[in-house]
Protein backbone atom coordinates (compact mmCIF):
# COMPACT_ATOMS: atom_id res chain seq x y z
CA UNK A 1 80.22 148.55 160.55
CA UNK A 2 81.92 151.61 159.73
CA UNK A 3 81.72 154.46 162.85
CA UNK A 4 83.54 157.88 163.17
CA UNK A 5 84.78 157.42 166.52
CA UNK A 6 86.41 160.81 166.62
CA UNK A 7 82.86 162.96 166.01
CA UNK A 8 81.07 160.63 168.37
CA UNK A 9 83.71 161.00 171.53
CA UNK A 10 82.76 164.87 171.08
CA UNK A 11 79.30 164.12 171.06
CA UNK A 12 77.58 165.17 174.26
CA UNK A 13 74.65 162.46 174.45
CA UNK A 14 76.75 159.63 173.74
CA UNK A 15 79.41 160.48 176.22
CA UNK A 16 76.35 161.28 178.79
CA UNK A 17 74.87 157.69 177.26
CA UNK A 18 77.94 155.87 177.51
CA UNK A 19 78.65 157.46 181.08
CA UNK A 20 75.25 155.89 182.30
CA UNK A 21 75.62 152.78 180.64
CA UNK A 22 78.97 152.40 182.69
CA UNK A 23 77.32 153.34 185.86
CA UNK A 24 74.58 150.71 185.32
CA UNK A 25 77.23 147.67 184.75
CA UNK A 26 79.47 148.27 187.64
CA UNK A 27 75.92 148.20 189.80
CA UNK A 28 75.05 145.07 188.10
CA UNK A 29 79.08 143.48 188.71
CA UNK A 30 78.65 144.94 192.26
CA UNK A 31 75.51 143.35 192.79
CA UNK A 32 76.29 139.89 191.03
CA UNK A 33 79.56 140.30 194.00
CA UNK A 34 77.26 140.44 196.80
CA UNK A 35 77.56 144.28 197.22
CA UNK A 36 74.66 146.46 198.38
CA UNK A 37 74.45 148.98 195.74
CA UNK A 38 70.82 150.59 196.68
CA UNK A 39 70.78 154.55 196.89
CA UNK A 40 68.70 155.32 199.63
CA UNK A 41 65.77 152.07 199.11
CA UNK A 42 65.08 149.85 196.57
CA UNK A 43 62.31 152.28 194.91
CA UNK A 44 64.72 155.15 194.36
CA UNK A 45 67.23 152.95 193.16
CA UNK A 46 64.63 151.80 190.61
CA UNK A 47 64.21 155.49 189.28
CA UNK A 48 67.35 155.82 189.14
CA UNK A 49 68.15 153.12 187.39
CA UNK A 50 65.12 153.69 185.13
CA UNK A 51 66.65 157.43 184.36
CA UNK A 52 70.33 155.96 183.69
CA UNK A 53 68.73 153.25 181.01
CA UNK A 54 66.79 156.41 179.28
CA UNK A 55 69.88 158.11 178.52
CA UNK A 56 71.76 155.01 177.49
CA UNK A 57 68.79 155.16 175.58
CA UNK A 58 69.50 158.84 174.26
CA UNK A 59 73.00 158.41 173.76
CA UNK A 60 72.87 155.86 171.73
CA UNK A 61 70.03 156.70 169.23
CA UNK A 62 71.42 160.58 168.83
CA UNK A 63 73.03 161.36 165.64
CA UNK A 64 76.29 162.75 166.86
CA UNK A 65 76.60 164.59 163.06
CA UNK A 66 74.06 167.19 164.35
CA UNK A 67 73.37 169.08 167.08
CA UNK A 68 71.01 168.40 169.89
CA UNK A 69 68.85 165.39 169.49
CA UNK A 70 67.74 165.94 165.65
CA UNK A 71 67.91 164.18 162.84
CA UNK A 72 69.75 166.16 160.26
CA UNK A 73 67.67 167.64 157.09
CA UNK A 74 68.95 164.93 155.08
CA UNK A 75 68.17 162.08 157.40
CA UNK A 76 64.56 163.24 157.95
CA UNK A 77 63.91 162.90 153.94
CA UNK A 78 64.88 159.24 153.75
CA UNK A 79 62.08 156.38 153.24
CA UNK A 80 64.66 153.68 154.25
CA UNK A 81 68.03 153.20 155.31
CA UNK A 82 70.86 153.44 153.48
CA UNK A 83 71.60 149.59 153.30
CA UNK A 84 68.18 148.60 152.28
CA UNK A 85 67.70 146.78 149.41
CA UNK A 86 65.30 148.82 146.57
């Protein structure tokens, strides 16, 4: 697995992905070490959790080669990936 580190690190939605993803393991940690990590009650913690795992979700599935959250020209042509066999 070959990734260009450098162009995703400058990539907005992965950092913001990553960022999120970090939040959501130290509550987990905290939690599995008996600390209270709800927000304000156990509903808005939910949401909030529910908004962090969407842009993990974002993040990750953003190609960092373009801007925004599209799919460059190219990669909305193909009929399979790269790797699949013909």
């Amino acid at each position: 697995m070959k990734i260009n580190w450098k162009v995703r690190l400058k990539h907005k939605p992965f950092l913001v992905g990553t960022f999120s993803l970090l939040l959501l393991l130290i509550q987990q940690i905290g939690t599995l070490f008996g600390f209270d990590t709800t927000i304000y009650n156990d509903q808005v913690t939910d949401i909030f959790n529910t908004v962090l795992a969407l842009l993990v979700l974002f993040g990750v599935v953003s190609d960092p080669t373009t801007p925004g959250m599209n799919d460059s020209e190219r990669a909305l042509n193909y009929d399979k990936s790269k790797g699949e066999i013909k």
